[in-house]
C-alpha atoms as a PDB file:
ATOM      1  CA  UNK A   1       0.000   0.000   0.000  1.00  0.00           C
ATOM      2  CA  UNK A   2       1.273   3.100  -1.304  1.00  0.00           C
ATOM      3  CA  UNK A   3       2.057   6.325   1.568  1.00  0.00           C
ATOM      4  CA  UNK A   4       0.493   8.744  -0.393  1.00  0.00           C
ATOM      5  CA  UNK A   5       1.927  12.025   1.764  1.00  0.00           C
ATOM      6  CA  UNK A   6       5.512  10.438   1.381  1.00  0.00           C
ATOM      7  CA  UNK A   7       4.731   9.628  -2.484  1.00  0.00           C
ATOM      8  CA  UNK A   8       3.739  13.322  -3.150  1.00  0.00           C
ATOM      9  CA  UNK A   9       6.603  14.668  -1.134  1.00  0.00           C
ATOM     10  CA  UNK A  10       9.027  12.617  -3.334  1.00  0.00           C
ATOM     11  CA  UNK A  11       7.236  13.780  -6.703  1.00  0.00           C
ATOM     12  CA  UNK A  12       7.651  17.861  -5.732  1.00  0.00           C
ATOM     13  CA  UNK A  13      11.110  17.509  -4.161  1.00  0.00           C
ATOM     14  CA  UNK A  14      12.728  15.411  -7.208  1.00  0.00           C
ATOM     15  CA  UNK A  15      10.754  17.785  -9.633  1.00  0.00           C
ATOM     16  CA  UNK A  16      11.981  20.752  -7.874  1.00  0.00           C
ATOM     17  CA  UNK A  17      15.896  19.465  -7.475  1.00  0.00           C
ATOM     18  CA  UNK A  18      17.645  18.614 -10.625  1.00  0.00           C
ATOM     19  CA  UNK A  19      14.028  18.566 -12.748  1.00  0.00           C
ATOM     20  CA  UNK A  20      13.052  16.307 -14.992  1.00  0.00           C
ATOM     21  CA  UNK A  21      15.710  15.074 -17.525  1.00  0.00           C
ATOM     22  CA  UNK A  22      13.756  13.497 -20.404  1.00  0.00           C
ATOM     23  CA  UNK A  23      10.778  16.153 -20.144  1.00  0.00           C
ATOM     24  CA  UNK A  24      13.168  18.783 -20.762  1.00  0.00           C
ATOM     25  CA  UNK A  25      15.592  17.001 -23.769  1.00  0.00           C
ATOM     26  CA  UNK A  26      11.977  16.743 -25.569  1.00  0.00           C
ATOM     27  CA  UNK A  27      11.237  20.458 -25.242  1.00  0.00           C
ATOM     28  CA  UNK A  28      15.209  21.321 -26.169  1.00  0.00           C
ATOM     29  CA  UNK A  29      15.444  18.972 -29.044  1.00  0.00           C
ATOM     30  CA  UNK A  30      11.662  20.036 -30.457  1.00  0.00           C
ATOM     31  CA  UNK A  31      12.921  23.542 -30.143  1.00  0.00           C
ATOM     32  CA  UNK A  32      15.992  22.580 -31.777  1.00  0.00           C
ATOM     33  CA  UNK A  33      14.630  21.446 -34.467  1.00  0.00           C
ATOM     34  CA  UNK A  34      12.580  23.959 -34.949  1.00  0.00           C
ATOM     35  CA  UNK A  35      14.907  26.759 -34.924  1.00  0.00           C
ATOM     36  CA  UNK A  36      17.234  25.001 -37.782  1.00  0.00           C
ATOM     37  CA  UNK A  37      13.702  24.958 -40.034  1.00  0.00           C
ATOM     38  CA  UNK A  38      12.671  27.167 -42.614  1.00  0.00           C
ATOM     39  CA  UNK A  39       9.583  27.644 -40.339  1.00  0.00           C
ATOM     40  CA  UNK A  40      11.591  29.723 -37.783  1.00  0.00           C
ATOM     41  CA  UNK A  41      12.586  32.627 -39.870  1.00  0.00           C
ATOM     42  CA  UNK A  42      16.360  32.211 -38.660  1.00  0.00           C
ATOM     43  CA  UNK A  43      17.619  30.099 -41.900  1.00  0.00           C
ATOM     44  CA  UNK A  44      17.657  32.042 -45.088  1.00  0.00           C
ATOM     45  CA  UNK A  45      16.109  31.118 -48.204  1.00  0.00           C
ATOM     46  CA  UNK A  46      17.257  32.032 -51.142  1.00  0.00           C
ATOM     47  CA  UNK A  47      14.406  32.964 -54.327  1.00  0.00           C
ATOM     48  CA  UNK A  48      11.747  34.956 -52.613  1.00  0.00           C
ATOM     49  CA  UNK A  49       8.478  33.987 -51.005  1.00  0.00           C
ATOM     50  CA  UNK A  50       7.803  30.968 -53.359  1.00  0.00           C
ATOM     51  CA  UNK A  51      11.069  29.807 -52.346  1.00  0.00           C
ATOM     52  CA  UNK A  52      10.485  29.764 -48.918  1.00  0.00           C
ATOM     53  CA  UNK A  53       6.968  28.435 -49.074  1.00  0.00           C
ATOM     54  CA  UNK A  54       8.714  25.527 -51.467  1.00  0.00           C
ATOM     55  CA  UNK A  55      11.457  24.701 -48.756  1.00  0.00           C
ATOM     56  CA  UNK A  56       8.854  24.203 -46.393  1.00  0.00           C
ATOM     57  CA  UNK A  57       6.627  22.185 -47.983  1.00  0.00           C
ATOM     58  CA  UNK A  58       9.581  20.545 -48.880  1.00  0.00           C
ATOM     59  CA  UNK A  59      10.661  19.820 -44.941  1.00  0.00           C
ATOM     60  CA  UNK A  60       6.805  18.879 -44.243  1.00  0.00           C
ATOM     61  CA  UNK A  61       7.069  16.290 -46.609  1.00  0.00           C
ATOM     62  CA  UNK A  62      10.051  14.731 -45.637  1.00  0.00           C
ATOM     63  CA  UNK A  63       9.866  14.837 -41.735  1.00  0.00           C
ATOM     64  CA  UNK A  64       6.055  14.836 -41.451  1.00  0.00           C
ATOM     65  CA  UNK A  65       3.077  12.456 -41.498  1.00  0.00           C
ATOM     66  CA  UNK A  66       1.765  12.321 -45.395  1.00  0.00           C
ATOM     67  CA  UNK A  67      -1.555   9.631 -44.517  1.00  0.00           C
ATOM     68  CA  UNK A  68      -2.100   8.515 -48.237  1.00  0.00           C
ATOM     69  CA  UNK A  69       1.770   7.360 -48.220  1.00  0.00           C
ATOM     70  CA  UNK A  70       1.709   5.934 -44.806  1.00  0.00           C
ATOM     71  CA  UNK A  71       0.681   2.480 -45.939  1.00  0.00           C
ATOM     72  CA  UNK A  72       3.393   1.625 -48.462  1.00  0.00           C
ATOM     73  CA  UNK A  73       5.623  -0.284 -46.245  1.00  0.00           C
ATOM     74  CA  UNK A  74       9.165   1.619 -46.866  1.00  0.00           C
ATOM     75  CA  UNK A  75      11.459   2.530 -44.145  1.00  0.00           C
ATOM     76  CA  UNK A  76       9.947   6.463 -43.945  1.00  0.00           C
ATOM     77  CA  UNK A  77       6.465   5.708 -44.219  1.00  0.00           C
ATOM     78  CA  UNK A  78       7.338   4.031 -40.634  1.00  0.00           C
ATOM     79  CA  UNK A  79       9.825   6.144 -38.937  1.00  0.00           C
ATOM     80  CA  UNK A  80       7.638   9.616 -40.599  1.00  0.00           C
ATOM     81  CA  UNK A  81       5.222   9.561 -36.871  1.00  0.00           C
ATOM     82  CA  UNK A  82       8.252   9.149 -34.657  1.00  0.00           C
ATOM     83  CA  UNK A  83      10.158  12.388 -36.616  1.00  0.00           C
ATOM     84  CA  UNK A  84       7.063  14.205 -37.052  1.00  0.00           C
ATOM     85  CA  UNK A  85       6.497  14.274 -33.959  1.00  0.00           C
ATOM     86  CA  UNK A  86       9.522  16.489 -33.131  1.00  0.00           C
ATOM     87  CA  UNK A  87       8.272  18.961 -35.947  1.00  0.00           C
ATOM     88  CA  UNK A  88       5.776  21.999 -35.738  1.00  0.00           C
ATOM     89  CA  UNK A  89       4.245  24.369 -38.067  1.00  0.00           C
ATOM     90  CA  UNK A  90       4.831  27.597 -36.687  1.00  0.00           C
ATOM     91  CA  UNK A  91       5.957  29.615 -33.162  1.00  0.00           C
ATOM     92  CA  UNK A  92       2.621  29.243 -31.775  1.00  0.00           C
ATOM     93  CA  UNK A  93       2.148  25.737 -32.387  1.00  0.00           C
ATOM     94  CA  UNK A  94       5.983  24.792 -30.875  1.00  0.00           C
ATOM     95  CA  UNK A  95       5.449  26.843 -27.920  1.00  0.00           C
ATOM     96  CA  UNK A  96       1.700  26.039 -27.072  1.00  0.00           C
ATOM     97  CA  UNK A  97       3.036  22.561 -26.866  1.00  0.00           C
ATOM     98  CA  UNK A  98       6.071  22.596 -25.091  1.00  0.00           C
ATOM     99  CA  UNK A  99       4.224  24.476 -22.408  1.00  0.00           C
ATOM    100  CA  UNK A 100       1.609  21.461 -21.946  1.00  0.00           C
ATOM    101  CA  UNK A 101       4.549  19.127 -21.998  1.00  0.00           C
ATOM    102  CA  UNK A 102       6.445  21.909 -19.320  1.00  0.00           C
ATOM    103  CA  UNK A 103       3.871  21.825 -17.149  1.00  0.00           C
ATOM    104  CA  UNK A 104       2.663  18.190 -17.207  1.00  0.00           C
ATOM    105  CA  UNK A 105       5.589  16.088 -17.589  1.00  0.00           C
ATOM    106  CA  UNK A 106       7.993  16.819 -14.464  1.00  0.00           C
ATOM    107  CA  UNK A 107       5.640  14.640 -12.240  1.00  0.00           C
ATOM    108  CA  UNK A 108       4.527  12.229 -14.470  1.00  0.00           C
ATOM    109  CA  UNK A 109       7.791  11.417 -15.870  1.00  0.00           C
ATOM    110  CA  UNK A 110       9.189  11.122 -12.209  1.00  0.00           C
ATOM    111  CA  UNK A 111       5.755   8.642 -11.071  1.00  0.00           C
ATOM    112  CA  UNK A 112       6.845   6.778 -14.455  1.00  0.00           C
ATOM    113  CA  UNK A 113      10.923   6.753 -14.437  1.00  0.00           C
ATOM    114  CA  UNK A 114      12.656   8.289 -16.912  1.00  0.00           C
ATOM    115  CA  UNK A 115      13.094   4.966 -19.213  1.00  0.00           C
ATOM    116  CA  UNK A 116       9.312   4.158 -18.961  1.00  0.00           C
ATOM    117  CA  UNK A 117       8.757   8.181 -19.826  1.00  0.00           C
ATOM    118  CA  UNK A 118      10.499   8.610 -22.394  1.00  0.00           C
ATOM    119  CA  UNK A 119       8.736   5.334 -24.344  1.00  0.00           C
ATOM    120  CA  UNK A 120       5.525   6.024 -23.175  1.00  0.00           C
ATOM    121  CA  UNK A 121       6.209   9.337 -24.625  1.00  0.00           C
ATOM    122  CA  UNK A 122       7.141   8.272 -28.273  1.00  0.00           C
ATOM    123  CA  UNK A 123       4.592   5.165 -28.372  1.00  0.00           C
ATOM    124  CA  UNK A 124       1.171   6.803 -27.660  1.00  0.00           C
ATOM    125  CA  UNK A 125       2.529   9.788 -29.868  1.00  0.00           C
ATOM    126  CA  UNK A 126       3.082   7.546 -32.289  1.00  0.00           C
ATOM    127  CA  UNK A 127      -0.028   5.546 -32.033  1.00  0.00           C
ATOM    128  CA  UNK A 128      -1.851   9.182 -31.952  1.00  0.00           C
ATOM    129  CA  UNK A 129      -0.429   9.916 -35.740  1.00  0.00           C
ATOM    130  CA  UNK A 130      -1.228   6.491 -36.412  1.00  0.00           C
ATOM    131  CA  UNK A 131      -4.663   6.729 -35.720  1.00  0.00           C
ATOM    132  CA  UNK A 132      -5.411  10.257 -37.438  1.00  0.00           C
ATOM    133  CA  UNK A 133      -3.613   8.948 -40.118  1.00  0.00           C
ATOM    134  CA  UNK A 134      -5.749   5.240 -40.527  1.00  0.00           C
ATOM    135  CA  UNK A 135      -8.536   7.768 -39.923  1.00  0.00           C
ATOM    136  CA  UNK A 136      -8.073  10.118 -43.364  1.00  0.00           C
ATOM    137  CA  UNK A 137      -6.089   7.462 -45.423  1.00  0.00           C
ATOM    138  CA  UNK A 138      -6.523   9.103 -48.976  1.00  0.00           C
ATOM    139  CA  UNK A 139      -5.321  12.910 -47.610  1.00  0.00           C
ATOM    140  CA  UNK A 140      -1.899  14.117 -48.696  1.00  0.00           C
ATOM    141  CA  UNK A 141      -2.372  16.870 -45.905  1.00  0.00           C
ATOM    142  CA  UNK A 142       1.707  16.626 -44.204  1.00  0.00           C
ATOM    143  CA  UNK A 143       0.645  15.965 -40.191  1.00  0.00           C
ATOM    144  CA  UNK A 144       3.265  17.609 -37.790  1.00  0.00           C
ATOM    145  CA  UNK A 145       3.297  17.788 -34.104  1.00  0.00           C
ATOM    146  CA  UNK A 146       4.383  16.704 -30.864  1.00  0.00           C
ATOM    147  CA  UNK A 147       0.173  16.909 -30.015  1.00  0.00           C
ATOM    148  CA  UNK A 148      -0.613  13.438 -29.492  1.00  0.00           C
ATOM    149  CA  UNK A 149       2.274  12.841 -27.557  1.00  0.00           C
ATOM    150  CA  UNK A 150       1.777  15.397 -25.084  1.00  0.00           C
ATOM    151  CA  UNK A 151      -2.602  14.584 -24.802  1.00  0.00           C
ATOM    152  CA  UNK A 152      -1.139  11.026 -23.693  1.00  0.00           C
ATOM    153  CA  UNK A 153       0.872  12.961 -20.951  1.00  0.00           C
ATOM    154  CA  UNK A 154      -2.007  14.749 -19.925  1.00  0.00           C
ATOM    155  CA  UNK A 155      -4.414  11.778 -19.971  1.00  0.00           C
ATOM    156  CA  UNK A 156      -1.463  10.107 -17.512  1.00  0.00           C
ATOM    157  CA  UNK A 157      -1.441  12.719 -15.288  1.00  0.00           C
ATOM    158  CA  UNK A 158      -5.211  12.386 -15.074  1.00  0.00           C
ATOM    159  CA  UNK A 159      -5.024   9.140 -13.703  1.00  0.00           C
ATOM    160  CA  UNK A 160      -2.094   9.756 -11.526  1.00  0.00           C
ATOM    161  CA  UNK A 161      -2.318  13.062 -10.171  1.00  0.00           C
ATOM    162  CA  UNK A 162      -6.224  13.573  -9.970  1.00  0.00           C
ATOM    163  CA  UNK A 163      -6.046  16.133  -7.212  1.00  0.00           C
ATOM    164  CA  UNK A 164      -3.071  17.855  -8.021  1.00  0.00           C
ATOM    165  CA  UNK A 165      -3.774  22.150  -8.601  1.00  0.00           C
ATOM    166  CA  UNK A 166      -2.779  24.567 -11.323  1.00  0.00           C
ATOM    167  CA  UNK A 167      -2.837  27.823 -12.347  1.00  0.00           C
ATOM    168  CA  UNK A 168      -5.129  28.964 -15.194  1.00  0.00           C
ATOM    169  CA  UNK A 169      -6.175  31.428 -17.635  1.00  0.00           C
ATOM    170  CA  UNK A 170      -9.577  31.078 -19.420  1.00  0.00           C
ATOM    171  CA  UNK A 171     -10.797  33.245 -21.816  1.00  0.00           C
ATOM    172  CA  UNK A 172     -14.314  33.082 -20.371  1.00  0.00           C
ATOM    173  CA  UNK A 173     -12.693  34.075 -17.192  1.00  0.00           C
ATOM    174  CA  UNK A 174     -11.098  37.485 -18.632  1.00  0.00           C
ATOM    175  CA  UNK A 175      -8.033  35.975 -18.349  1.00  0.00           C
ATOM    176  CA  UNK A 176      -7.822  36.005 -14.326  1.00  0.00           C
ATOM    177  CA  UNK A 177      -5.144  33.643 -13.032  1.00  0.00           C
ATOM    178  CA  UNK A 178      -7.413  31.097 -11.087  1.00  0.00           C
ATOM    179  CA  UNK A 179      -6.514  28.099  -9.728  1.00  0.00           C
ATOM    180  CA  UNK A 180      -8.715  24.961 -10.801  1.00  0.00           C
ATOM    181  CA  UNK A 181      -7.862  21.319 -10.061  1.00  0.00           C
ATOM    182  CA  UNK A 182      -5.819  19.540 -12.589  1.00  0.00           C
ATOM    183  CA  UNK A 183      -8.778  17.324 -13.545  1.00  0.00           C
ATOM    184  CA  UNK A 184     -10.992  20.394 -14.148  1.00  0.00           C
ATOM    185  CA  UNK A 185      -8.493  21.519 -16.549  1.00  0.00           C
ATOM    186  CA  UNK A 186      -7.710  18.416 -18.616  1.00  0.00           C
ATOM    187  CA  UNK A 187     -11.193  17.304 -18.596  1.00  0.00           C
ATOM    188  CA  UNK A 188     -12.292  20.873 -20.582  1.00  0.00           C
ATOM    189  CA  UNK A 189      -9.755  20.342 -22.438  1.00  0.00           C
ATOM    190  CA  UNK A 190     -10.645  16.687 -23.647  1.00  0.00           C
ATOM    191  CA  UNK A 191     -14.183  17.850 -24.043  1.00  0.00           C
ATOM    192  CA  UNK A 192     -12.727  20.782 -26.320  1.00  0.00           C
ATOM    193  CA  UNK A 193     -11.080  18.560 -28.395  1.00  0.00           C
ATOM    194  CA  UNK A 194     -13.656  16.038 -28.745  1.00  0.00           C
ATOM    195  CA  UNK A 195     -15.863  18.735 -29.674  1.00  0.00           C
ATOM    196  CA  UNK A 196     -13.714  20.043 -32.139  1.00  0.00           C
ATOM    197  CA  UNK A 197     -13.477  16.589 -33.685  1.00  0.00           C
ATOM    198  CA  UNK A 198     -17.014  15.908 -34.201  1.00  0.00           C
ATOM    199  CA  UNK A 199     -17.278  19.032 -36.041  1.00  0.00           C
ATOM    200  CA  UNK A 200     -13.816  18.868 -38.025  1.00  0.00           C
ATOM    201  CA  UNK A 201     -15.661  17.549 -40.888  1.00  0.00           C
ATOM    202  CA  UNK A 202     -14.049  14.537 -43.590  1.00  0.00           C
ATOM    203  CA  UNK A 203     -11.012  16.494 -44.427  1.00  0.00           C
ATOM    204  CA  UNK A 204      -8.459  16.492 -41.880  1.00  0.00           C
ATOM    205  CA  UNK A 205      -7.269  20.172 -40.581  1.00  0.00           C
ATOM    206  CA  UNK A 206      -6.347  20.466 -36.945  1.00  0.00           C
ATOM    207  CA  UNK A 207      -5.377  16.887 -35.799  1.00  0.00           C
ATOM    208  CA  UNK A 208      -7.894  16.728 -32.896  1.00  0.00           C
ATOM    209  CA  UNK A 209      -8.555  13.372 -33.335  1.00  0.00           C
ATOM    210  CA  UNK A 210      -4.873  12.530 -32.249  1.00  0.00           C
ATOM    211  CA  UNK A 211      -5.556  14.783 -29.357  1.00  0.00           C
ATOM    212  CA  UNK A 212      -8.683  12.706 -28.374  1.00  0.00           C
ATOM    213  CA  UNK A 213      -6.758   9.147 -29.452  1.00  0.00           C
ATOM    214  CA  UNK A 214      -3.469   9.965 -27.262  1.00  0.00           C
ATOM    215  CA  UNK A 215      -5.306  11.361 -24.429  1.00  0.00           C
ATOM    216  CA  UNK A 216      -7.011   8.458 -23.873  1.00  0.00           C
ATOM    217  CA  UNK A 217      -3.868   6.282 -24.641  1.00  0.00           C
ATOM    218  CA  UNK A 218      -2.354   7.862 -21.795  1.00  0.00           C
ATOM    219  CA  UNK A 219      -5.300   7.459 -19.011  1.00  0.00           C
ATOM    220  CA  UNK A 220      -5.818   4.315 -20.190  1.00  0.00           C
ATOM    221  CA  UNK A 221      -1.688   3.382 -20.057  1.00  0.00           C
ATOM    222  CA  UNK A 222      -1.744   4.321 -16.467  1.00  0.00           C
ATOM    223  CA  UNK A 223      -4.941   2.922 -15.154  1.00  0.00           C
ATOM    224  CA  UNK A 224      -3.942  -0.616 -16.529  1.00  0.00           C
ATOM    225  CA  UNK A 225       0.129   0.123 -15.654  1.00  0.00           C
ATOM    226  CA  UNK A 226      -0.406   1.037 -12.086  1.00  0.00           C
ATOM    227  CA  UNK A 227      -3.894   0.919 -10.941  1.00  0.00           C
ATOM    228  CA  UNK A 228      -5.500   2.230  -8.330  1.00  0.00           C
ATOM    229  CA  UNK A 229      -3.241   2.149  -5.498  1.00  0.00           C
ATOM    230  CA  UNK A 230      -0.584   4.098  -7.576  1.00  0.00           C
ATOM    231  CA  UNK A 231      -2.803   7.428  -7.484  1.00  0.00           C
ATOM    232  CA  UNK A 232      -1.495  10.028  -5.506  1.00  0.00           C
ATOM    233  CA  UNK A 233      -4.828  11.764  -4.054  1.00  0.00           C
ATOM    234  CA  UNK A 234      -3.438  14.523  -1.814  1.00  0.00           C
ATOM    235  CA  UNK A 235      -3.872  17.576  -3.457  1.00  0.00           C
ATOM    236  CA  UNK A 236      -0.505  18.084  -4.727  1.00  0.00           C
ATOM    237  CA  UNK A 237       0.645  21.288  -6.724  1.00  0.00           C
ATOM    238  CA  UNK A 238       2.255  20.594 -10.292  1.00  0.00           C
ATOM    239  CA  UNK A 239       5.568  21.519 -10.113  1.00  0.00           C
ATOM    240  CA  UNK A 240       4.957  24.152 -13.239  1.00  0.00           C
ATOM    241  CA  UNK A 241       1.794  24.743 -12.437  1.00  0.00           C
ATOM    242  CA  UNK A 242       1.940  28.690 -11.716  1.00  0.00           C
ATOM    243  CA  UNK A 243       2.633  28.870 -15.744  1.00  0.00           C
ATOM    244  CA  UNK A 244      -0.451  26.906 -16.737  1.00  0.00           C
ATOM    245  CA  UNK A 245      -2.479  28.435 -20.035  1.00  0.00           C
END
């Protein structure tokens, strides 16, 4: 039987000591990558507009997720979800995610290890892309994004971490910095994206269905991982939390 006060006390001082060393090479290498990019604005392209909108179709089609040419057995059609998953379409989208995955992943990756992290990480984001993909199988729309991957984190945390507290902003609010209950949080956010889903039409766009998939990947991962007796149920503060959107 797990000693929850001890178990909590162990999550916030290990977050708060050296941090979380898998959770932050994701963020670093996704911002990496997106920095050397012709999506960044920092590499220069030679040949005008067209030739910057050509180099990065160019780059979406060679590091992302093209679901018509997912299918065809060869070597990138199966590593494209795990490298697309380091790649995003503009500042907004790069830093929207990494502050999920900022916030989120410190106590989950320390609950998990850093080993287990790390592949639970790259499997349900994988399986995410997998799934949007199987799900619009004659689009030759490039899928980017480290989204799935990060819903699976939050769906873990869920499970894990039901009464841990963060800090957030919502529009409806005016913005105020309140602080809501994790579960409050990623539970209006799941509903968001399911929402969004049902109404994203045939054509894929947004990828909210890999939202919904690796969400659920995640809660369901930790439910059948570590069960019941793993939850830590004292409200605990997310280590990040005061940074929360």
């Amino acid at each position: 039987m797990i000693d929850r006060r001890s178990a909590a006390g162990r999550l916030l001082r290990a977050a708060t000591s050296g941090g979380p060393p898998v959770t932050y090479a994701l963020i670093a290498l996704c911002c990496a990558v997106f920095v050397i990019s012709p999506l960044s604005g920092f590499v220069p392209v030679s040949g005008g507009a067209d030739a910057l909108l050509a180099a990065q179709a160019g780059y979406f089609e060679r590091w992302g997720v093209i679901p018509s040419e997912l299918w065809d057995g060869s070597a990138h059609a199966v590593l494209a979800p795990f490298t697309a998953l380091f790649v995003h379409g503009s500042w907004l989208h790069l830093l929207g995610n990494m502050l999920f995955l900022y916030v989120f992943g410190a106590m989950a990756e320390e609950r998990m290890g850093h080993t287990e992290f790390a592949l639970f990480y790259l499997g349900c984001g994988y399986l995410a892309l997998l799934a949007y993909a199987a799900a619009h199988a004659t689009s030759d729309q490039t899928l980017v994004g480290a989204s799935g991957a990060i819903s699976a984190v939050l769906g873990a945390f869920l499970y894990l971490f039901p009464r841990a507290r963060v800090t957030s902003l919502f529009p409806f609010l005016l913005f105020l910095p309140l602080r809501f209950p994790a579960w409050m949080v990623l539970i209006f956010w799941f509903v968001l994206q399911w929402l969004a889903a049902e109404g994203a039409g045939s054509g894929p766009g947004v990828a909210y269905l890999a939202h919904v998939v690796g969400f659920a990947t995640g809660f369901l991962y930790a439910w059948g991982r570590y069960g019941r007796g793993a939850r830590v149920k004292s409200p605990a503060t997310a280590t990040e939390g005061e940074s929360q959107p």
